[in-house]
Protein backbone atom coordinates (compact mmCIF):
# COMPACT_ATOMS: atom_id res chain seq x y z
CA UNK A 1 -17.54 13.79 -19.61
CA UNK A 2 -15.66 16.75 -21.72
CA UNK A 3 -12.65 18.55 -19.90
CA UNK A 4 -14.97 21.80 -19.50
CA UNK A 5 -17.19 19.60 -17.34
CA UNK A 6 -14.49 18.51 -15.49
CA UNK A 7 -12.98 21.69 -14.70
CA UNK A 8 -16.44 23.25 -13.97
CA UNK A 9 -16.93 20.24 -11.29
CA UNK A 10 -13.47 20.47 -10.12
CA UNK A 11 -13.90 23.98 -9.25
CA UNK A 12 -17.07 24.00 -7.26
CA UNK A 13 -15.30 21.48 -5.52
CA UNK A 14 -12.13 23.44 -4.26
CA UNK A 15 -14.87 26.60 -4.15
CA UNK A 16 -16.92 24.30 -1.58
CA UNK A 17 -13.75 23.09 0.44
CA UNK A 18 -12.33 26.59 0.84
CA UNK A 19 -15.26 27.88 2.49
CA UNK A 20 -15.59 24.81 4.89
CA UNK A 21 -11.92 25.79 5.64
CA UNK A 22 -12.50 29.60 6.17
CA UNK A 23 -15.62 28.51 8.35
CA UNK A 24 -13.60 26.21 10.62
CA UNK A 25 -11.23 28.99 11.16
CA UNK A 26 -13.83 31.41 11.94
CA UNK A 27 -15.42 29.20 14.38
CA UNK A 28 -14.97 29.72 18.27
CA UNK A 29 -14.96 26.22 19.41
CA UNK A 30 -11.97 25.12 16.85
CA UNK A 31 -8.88 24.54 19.08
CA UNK A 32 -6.16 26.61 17.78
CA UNK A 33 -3.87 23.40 17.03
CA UNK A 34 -6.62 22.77 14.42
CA UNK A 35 -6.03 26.06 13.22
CA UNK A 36 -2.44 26.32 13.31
CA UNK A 37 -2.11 22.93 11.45
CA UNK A 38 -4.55 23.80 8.34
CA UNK A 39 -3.60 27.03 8.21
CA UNK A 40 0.40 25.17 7.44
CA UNK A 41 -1.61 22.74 5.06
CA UNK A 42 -2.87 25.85 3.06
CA UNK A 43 0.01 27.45 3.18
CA UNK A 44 2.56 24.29 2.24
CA UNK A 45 0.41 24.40 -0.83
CA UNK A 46 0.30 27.24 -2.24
CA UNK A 47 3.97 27.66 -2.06
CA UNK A 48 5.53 27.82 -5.32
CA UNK A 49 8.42 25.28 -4.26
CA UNK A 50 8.43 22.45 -2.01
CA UNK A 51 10.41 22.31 1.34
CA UNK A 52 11.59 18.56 -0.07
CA UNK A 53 12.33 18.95 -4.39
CA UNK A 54 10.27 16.55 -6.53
CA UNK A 55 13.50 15.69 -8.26
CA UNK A 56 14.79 13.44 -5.28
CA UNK A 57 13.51 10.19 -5.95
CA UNK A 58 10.64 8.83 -3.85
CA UNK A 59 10.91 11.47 -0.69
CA UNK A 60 10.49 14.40 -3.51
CA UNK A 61 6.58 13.17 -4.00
CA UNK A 62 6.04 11.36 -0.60
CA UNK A 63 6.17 14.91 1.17
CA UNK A 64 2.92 15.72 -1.23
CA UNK A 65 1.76 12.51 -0.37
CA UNK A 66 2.09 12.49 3.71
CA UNK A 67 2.57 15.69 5.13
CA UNK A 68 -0.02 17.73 3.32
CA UNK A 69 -3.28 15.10 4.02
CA UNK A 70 -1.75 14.53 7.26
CA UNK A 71 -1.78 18.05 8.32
CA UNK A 72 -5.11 18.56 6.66
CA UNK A 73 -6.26 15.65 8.98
């Protein structure tokens, strides 16, 4: 599959998940935990620096790793 593809697929995809995000927030019956905690997950990454640097070995990339699917959970 050529890069373009690739892109073009990966893009839908984060097009697709963004909405199901905005929708969840929209919606009445989402406790506002729920809310709170993907609303930090969006957030935590589109910040242009991490709250742990990458350049400290292994807890630099397991704050990527953890806290953002774990929040997204």
């Amino acid at each position: 599959m050529p890069l373009r593809d690739k892109l073009k697929s990966l893009a839908r995809q984060l097009k697709t998940e963004l909405e199901v995000y905005r929708l969840v927030l929209r919606h009445p019956q989402t406790p506002w935990l729920a809310k709170v905690l993907l609303g930090l997950a969006v957030g935590y990454l589109l910040l242009p620096f991490d709250l742990i640097p990458d350049f400290i070995p292994i807890l630099g990339q397991l704050d990527d790793l953890i806290i953002v699917p774990a929040l997204f959970y």
